[in-house]
N, C-alpha and C. Protein backbone atom coordinates (compact mmCIF):
# COMPACT_ATOMS: atom_id res chain seq x y z
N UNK A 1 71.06 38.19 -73.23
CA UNK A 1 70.93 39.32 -74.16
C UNK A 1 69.71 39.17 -75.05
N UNK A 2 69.64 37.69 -75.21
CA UNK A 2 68.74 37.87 -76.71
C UNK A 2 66.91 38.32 -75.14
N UNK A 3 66.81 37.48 -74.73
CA UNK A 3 65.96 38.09 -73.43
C UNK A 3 65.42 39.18 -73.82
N UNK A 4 66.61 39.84 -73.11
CA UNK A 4 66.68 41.45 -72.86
C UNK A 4 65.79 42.24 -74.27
N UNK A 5 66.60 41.48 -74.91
CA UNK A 5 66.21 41.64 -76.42
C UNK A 5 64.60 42.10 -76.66
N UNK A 6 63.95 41.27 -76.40
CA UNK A 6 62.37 41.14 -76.42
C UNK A 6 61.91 41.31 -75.18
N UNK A 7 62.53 42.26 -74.30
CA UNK A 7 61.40 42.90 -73.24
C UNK A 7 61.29 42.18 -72.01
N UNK A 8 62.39 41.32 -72.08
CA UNK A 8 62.66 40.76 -70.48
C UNK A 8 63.35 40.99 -69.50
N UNK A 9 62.93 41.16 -68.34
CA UNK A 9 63.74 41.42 -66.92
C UNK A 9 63.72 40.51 -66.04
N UNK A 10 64.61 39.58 -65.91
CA UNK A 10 64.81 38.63 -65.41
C UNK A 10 64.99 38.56 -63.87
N UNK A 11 64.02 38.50 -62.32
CA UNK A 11 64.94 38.31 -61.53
C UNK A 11 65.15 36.91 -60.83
N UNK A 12 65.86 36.48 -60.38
CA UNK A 12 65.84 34.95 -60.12
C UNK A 12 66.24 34.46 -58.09
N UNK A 13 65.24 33.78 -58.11
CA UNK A 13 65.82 33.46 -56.39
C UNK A 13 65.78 32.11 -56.42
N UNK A 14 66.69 32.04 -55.36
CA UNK A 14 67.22 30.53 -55.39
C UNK A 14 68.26 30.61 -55.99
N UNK A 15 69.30 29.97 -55.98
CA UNK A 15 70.39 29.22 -56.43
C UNK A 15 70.52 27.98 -57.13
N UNK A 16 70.51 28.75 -58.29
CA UNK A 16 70.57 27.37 -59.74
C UNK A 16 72.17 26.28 -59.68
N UNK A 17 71.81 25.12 -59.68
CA UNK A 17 73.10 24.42 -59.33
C UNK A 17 74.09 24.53 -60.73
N UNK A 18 74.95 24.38 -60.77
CA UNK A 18 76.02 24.59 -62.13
C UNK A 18 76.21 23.52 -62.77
N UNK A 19 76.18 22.26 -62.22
CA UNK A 19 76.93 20.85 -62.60
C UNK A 19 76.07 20.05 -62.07
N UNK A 20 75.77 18.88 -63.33
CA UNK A 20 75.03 17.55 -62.48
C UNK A 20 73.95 17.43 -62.50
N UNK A 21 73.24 18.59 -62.92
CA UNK A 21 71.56 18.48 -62.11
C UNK A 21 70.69 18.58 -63.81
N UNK A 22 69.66 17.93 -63.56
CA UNK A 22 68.31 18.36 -64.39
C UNK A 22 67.63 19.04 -63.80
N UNK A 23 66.91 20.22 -64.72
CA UNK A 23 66.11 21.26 -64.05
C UNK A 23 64.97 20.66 -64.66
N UNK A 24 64.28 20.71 -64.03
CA UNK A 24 62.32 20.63 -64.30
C UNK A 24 61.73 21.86 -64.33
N UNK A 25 60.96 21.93 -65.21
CA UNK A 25 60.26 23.63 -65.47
C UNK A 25 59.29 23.60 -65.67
N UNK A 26 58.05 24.20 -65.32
CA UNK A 26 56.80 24.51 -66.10
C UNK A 26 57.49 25.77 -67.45
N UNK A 27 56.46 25.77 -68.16
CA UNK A 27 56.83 26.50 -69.85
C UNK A 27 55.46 27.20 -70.01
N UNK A 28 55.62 28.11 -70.27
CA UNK A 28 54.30 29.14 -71.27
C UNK A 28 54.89 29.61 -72.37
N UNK A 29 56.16 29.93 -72.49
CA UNK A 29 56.64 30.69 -74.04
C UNK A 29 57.98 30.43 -74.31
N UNK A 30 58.36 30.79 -75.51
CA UNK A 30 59.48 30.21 -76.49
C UNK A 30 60.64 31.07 -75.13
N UNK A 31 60.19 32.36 -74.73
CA UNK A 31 61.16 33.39 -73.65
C UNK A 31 61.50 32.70 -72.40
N UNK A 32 60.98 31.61 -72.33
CA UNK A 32 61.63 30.73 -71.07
C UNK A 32 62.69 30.09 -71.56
N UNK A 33 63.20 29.54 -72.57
CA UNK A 33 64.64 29.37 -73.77
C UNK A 33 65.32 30.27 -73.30
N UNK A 34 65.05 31.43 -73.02
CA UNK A 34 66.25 32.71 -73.45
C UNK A 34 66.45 32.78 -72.08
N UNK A 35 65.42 32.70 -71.14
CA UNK A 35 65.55 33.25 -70.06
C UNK A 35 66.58 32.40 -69.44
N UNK A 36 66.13 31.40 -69.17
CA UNK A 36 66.36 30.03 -68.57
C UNK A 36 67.51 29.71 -68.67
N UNK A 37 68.16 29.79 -70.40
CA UNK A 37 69.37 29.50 -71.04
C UNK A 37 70.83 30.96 -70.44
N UNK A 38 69.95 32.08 -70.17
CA UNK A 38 71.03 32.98 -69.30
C UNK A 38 71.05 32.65 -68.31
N UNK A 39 69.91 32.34 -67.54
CA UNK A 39 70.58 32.25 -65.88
C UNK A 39 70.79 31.20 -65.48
N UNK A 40 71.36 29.84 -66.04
CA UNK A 40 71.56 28.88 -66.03
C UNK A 40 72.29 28.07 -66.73
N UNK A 41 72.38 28.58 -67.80
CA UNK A 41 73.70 28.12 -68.89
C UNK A 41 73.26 27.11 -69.01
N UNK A 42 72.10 26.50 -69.08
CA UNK A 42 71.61 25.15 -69.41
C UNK A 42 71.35 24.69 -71.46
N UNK A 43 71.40 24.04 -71.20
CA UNK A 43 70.82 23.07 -72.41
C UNK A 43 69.16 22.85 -72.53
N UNK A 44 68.85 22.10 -73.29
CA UNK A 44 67.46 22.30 -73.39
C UNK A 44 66.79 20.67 -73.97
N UNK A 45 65.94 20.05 -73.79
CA UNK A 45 65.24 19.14 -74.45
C UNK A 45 64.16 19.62 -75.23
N UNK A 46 63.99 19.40 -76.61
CA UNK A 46 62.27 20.50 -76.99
C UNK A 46 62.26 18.92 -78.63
N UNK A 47 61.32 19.47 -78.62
CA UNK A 47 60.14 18.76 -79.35
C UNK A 47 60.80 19.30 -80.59
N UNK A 48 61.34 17.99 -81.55
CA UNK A 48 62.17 18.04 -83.09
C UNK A 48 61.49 19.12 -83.81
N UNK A 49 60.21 19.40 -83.56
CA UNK A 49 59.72 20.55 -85.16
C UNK A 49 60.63 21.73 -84.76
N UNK A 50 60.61 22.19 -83.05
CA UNK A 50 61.27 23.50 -82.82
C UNK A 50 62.38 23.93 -83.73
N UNK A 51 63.52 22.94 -83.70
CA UNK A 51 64.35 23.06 -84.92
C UNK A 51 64.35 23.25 -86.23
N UNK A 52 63.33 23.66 -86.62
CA UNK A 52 63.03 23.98 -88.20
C UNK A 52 62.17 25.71 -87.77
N UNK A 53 62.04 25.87 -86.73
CA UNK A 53 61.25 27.31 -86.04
C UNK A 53 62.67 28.50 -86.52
N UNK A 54 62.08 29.38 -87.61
CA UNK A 54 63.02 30.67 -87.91
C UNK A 54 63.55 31.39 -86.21
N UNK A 55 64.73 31.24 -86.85
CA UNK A 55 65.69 32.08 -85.19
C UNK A 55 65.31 31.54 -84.40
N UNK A 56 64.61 31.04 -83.45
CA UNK A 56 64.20 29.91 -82.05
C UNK A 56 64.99 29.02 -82.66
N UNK A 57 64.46 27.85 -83.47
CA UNK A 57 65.30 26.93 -83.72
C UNK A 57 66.54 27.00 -83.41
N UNK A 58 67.26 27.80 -84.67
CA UNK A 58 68.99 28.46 -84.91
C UNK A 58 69.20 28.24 -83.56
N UNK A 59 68.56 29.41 -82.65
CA UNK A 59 68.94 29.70 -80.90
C UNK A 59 69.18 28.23 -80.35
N UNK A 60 67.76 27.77 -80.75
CA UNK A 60 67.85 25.95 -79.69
C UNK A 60 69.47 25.56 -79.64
N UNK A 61 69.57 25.13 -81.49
CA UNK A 61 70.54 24.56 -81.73
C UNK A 61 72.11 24.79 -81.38
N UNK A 62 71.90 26.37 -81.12
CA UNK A 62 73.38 26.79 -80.93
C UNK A 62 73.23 26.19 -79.17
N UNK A 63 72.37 25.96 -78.42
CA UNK A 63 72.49 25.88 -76.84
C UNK A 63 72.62 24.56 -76.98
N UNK A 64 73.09 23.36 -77.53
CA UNK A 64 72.86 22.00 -77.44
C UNK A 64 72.24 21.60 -76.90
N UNK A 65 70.54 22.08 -77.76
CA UNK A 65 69.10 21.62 -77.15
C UNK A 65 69.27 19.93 -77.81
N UNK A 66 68.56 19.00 -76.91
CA UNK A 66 68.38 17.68 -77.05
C UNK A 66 67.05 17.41 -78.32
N UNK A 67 66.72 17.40 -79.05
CA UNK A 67 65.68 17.04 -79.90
C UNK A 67 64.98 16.19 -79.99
N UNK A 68 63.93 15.62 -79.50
CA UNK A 68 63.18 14.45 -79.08
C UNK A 68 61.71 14.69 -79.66
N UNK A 69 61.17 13.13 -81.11
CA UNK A 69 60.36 13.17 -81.59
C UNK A 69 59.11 12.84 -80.63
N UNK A 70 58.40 13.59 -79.83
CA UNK A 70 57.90 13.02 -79.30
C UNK A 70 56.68 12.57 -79.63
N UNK A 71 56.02 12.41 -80.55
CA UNK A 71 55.07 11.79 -81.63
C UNK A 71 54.87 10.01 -81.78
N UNK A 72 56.39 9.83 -81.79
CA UNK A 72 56.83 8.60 -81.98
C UNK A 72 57.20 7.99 -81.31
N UNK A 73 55.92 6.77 -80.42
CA UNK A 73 56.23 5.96 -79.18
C UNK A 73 57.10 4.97 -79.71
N UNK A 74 57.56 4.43 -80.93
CA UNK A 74 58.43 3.61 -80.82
C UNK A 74 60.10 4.23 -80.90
N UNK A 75 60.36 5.47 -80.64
CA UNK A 75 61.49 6.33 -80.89
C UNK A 75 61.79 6.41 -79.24
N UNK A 76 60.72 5.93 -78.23
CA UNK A 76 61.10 6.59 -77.07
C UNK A 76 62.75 5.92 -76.53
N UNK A 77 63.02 4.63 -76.58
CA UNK A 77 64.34 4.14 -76.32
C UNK A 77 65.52 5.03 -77.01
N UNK A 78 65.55 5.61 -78.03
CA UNK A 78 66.48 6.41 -78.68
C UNK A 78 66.14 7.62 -78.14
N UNK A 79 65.12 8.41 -77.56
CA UNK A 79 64.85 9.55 -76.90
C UNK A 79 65.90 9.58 -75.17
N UNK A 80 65.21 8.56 -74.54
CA UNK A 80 66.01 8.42 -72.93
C UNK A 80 67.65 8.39 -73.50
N UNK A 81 68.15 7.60 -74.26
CA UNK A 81 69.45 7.57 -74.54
C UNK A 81 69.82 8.84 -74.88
N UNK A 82 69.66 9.80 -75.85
CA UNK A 82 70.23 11.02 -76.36
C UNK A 82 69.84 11.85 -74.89
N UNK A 83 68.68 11.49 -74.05
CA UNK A 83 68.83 12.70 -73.02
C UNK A 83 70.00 11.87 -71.99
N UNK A 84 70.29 10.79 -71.62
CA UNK A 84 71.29 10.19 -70.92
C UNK A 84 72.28 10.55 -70.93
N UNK A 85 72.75 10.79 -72.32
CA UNK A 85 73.94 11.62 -73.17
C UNK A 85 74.37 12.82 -72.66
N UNK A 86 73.01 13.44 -72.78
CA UNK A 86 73.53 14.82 -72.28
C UNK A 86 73.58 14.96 -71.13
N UNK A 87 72.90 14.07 -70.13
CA UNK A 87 72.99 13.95 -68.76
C UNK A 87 74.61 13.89 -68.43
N UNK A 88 74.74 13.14 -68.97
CA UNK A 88 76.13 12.54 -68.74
C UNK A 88 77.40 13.98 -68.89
N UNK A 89 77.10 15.18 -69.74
CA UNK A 89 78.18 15.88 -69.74
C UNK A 89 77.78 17.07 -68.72
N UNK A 90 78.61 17.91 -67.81
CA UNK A 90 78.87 18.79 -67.59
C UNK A 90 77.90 19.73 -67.32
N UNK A 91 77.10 20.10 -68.54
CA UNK A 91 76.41 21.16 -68.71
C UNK A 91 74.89 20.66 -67.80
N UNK A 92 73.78 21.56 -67.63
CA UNK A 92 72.74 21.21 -67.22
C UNK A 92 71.97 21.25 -68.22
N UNK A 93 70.71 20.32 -68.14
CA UNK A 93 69.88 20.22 -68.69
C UNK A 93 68.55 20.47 -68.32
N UNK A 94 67.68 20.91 -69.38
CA UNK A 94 66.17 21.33 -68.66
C UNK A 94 65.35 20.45 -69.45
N UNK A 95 64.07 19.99 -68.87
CA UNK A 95 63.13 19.48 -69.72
C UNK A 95 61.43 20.26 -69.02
N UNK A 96 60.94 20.85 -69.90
CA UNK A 96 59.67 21.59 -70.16
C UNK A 96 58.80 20.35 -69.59
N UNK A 97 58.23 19.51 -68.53
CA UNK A 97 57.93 18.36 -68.20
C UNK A 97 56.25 18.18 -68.54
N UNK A 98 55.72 19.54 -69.00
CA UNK A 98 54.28 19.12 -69.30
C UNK A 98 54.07 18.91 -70.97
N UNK A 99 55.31 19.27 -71.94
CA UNK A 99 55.23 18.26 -72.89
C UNK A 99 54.75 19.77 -73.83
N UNK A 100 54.19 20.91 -73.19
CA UNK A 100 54.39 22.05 -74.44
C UNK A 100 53.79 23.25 -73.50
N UNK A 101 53.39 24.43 -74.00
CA UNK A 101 53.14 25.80 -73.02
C UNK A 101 51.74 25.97 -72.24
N UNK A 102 52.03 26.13 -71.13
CA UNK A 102 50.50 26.36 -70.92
C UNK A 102 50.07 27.51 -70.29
N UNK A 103 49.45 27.52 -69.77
CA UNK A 103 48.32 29.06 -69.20
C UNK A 103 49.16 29.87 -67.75
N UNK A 104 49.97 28.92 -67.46
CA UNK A 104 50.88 29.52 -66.26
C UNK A 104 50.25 29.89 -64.85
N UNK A 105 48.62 29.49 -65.35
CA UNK A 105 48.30 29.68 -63.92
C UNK A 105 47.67 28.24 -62.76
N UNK A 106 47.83 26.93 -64.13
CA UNK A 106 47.72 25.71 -63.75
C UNK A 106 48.38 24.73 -64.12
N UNK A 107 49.09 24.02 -63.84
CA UNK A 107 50.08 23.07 -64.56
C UNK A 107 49.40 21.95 -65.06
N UNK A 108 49.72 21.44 -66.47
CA UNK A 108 49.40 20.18 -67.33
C UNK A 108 49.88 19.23 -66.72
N UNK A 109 49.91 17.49 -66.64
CA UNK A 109 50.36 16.56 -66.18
C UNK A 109 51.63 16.48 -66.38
N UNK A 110 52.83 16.68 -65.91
CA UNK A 110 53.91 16.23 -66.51
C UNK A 110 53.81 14.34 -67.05
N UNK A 111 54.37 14.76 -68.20
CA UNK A 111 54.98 13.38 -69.15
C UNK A 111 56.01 12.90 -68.44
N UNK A 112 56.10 11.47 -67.45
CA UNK A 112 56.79 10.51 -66.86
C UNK A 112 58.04 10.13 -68.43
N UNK A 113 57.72 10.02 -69.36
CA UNK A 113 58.61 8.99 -70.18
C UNK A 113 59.89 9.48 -70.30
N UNK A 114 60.54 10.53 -70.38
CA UNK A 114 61.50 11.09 -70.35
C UNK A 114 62.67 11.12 -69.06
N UNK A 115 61.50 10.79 -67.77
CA UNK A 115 62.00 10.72 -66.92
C UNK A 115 62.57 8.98 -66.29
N UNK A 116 62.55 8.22 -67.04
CA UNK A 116 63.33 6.78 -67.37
C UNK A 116 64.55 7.14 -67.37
N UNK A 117 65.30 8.48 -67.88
CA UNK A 117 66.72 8.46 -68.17
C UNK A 117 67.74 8.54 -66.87
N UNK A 118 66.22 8.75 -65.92
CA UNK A 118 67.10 8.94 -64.08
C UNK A 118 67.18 7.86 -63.80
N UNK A 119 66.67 6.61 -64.37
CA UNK A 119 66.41 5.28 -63.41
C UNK A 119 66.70 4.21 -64.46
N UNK A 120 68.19 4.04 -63.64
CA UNK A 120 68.90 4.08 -62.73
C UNK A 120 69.40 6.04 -63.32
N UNK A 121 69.95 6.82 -62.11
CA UNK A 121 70.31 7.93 -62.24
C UNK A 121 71.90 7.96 -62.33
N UNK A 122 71.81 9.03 -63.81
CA UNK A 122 73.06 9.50 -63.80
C UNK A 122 74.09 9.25 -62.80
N UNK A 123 75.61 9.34 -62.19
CA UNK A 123 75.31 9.19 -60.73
C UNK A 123 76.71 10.54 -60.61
N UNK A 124 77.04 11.32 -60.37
CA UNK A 124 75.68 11.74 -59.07
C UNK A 124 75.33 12.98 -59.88
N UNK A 125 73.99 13.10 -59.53
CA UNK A 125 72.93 13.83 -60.77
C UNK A 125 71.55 14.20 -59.84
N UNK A 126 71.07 15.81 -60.01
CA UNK A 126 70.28 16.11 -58.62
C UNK A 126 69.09 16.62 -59.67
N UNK A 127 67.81 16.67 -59.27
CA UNK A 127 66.54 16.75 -59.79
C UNK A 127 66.50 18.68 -59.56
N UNK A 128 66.66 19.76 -59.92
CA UNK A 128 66.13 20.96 -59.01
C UNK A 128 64.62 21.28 -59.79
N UNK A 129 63.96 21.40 -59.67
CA UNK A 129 62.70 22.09 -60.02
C UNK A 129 62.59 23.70 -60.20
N UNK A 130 61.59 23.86 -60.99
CA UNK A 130 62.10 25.40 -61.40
C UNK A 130 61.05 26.37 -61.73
N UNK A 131 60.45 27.42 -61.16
CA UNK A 131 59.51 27.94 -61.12
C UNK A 131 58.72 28.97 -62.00
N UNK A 132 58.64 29.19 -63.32
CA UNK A 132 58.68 30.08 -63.85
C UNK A 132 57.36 31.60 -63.71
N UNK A 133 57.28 32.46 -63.16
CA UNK A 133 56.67 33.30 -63.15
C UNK A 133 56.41 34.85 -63.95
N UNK A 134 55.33 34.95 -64.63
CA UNK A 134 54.83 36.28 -65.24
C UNK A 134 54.77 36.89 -64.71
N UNK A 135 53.75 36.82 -63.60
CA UNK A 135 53.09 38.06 -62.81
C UNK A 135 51.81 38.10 -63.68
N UNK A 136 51.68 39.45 -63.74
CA UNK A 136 50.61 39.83 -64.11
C UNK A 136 50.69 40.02 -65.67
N UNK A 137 51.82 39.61 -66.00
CA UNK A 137 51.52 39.85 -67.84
C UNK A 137 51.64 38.14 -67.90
N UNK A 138 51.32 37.20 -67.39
CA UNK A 138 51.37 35.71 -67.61
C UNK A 138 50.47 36.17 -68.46
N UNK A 139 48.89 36.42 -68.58
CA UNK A 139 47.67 35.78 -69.85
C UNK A 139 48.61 36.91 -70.99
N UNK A 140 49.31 37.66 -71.07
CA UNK A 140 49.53 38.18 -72.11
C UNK A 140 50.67 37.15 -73.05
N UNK A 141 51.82 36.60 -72.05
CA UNK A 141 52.31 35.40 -72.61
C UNK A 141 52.52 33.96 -73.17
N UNK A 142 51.47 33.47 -72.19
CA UNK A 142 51.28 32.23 -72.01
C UNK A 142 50.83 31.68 -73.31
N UNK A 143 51.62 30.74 -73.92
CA UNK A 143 51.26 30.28 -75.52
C UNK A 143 50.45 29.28 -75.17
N UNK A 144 49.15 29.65 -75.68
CA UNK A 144 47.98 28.42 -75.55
C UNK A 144 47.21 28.13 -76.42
N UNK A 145 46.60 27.37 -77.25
CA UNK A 145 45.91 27.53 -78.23
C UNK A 145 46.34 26.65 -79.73
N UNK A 146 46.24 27.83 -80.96
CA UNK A 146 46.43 26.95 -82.08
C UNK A 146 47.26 28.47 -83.00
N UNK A 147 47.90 29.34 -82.09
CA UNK A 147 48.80 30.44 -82.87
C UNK A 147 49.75 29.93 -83.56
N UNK A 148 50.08 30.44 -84.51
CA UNK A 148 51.32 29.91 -85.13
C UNK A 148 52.73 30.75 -84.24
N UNK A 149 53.71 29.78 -84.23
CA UNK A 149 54.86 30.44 -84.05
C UNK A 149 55.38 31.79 -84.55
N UNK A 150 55.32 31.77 -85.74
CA UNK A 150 55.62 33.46 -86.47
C UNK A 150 54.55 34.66 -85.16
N UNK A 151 53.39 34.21 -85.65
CA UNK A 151 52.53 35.23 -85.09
C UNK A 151 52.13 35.15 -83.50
N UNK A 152 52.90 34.62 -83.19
CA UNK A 152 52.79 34.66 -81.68
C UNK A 152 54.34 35.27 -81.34
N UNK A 153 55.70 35.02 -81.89
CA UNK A 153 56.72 35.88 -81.84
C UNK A 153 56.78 37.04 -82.02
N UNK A 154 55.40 37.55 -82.84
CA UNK A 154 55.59 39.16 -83.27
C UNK A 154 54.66 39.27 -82.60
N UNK A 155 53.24 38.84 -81.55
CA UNK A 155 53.07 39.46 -80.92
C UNK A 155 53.30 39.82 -80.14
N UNK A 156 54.04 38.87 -79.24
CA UNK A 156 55.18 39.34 -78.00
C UNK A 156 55.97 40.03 -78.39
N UNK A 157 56.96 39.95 -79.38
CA UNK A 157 57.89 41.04 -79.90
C UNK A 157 57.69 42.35 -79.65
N UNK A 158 56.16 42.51 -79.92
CA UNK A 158 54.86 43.96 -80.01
C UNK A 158 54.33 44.35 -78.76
N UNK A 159 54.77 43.73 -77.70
CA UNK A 159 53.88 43.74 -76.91
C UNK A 159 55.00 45.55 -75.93
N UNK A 160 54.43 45.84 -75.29
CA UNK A 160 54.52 47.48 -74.79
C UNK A 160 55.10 47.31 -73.05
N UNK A 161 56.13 48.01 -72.82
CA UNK A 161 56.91 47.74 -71.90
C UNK A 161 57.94 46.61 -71.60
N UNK A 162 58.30 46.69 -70.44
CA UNK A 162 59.22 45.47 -69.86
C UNK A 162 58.24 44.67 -69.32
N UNK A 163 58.93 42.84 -69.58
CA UNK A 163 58.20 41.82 -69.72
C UNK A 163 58.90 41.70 -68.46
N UNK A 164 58.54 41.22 -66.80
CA UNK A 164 59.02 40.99 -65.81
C UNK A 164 58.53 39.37 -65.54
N UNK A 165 60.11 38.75 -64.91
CA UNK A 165 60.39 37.30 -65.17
C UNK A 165 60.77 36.81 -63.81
N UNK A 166 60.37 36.54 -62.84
CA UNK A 166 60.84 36.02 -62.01
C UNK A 166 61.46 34.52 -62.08
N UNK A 167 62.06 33.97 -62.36
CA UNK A 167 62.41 33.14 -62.40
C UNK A 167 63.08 31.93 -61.02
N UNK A 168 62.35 31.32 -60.17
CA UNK A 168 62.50 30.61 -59.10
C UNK A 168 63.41 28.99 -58.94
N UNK A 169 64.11 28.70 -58.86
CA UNK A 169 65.20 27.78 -58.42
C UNK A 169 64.53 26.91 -57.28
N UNK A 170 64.48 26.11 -56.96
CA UNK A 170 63.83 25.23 -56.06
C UNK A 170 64.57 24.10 -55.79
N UNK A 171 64.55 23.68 -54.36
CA UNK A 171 65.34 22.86 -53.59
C UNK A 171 65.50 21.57 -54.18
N UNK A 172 66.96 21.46 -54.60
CA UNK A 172 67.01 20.62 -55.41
C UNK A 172 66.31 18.98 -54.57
N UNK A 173 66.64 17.92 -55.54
CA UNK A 173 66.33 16.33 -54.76
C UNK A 173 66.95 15.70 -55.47
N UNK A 174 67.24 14.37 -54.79
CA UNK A 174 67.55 12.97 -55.01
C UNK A 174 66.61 12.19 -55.84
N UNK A 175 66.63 12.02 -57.63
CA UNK A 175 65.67 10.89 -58.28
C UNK A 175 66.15 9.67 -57.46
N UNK A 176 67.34 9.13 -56.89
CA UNK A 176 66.83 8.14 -56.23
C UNK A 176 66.56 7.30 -55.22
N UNK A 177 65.98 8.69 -54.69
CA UNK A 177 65.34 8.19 -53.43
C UNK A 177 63.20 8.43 -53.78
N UNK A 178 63.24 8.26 -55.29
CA UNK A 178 62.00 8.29 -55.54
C UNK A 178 61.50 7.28 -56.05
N UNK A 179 62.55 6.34 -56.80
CA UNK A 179 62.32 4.99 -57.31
C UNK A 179 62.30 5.06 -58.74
N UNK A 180 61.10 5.23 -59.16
CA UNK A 180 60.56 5.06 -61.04
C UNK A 180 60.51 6.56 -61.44
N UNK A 181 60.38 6.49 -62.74
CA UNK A 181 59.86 7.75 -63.37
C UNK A 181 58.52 7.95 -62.82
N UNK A 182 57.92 7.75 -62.82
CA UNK A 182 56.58 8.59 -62.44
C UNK A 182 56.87 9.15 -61.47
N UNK A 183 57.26 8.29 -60.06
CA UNK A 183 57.67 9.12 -58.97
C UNK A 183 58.19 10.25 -58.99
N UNK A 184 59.11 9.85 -59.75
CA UNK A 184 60.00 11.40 -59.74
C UNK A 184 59.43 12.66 -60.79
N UNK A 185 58.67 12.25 -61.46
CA UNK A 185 58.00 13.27 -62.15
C UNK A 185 56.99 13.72 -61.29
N UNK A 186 56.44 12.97 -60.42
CA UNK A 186 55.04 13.20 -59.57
C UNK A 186 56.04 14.21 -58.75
N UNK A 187 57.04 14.05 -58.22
CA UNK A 187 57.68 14.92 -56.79
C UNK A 187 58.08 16.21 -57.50
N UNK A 188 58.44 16.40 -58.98
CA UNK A 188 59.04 17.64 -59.96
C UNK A 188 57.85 18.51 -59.60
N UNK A 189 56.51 17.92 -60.03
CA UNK A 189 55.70 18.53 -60.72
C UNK A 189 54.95 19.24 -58.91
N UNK A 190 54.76 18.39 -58.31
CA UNK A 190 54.34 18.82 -56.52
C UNK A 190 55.25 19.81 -56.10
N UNK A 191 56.39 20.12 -56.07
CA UNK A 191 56.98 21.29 -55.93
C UNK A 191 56.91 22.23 -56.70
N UNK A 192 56.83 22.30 -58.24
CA UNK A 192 56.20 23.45 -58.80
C UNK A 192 55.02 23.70 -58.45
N UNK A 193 53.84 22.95 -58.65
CA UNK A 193 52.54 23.29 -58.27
C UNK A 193 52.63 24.22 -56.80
N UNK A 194 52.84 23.67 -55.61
CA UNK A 194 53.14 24.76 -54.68
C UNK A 194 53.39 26.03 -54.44
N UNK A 195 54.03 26.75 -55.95
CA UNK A 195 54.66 27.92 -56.04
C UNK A 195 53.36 28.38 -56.83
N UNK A 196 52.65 28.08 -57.87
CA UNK A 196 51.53 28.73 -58.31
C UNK A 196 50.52 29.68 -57.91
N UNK A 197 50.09 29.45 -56.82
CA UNK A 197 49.62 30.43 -55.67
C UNK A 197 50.22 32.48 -55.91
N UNK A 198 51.16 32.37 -55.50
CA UNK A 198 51.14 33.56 -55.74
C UNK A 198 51.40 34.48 -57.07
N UNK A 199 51.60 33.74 -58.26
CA UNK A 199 51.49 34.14 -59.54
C UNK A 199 49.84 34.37 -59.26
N UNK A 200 48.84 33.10 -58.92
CA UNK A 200 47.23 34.06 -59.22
C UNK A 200 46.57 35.24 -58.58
N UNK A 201 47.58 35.58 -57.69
CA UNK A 201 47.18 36.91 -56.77
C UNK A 201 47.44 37.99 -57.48
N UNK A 202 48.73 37.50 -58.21
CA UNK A 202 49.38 39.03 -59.49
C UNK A 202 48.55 39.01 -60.47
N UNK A 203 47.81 37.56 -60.53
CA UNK A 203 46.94 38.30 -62.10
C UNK A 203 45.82 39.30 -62.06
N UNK A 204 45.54 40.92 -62.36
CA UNK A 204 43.95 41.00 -62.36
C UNK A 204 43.10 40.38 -62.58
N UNK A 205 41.77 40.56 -61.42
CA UNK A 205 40.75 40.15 -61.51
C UNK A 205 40.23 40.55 -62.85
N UNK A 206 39.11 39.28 -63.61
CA UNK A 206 38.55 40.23 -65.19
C UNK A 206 37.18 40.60 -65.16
């Protein structure tokens, strides 16, 4: 609803698993929260300031988003544990794996450190990867830069028509049959990259 709310039409292929699994995502905007969080009933990992963010925050918090300082390399042992935690219940969890939003038409390195909480893995606990697509309003969304939160919410808020969301599900995997975190962040991030391709055909040429 809240989505819908701000101009999203969500359609989704693939089959999101219900139980057990971490989703891996590329991220461009705060609307992958809303989106993500309807068609998946997932949980969320995000970066501690989000929680002080007017209404995003509130939202995080009511979805039992995970909060992780990620600033603070000596916090990372208390980071893998609170995401272990949530591994451990029921619900699914997502983690944004390049660490904040980007341009949607190239993916940032995913951050390995988070991904320690698979190894040894949950058990039994499945990796799915997850595709997020604009189309052709990606450069109108894609949070990049040095905007502030307020004024990047009201410009999307502002922005004219329906915001169309494809949202892609991808064959889930086994973290351990990958070994370490990196591995398995390297195999997250190689199956999203693959799907990028046809998001740059939807963007106009400029």
């Amino acid at each position: 609803m809240a989505a819908r709310a701000v101009g999203c039409r969500v359609k989704v292929i693939g089959e999101p698993l219900k139980t057990n699994v971490f989703f891996v995502s590329n991220h461009l905007s705060w609307i992958d929260i809303l989106a993500l969080g309807g068609a998946a009933r997932t949980a969320f990992i995000s970066k501690d300031d989000v929680a002080r963010w007017p209404v995003i925050g509130w939202l995080a918090a009511q979805n039992d988003t995970v909060f992780v300082a990620r600033t603070q390399r000596g916090d990372a042992g208390t980071q893998v544990d609170a995401l272990r935690a949530a591994l451990a219940k029921p619900k699914p969890v997502t983690l944004f794996a390049e660490g904040t939003t980007g341009d949607g038409i190239t993916l940032l390195p995913f951050k390995p450190s988070l991904f320690a909480a698979l190894v040894p893995a949950p058990d039994p606990i499945q990796i799915q990867p997850v595709y997020l697509d604009y189309g052709a309003a990606t450069p109108d969304i894609a949070w990049v830069g040095t905007e502030e939160a307020g004024a990047n919410a009201m410009r999307v808020m502002g922005r004219e028509g329906p915001l169309p969301l494809t949202i892609h599900f991808l064959e889930p995997f086994d973290p351990e049959a990958f070994g370490d975190r990196k591995a398995i962040a390297a195999e997250a991030r190689k199956r999203i990259e693959a799907c990028l391709q046809p998001s740059l055909t939807a963007i106009p040429a400029v």
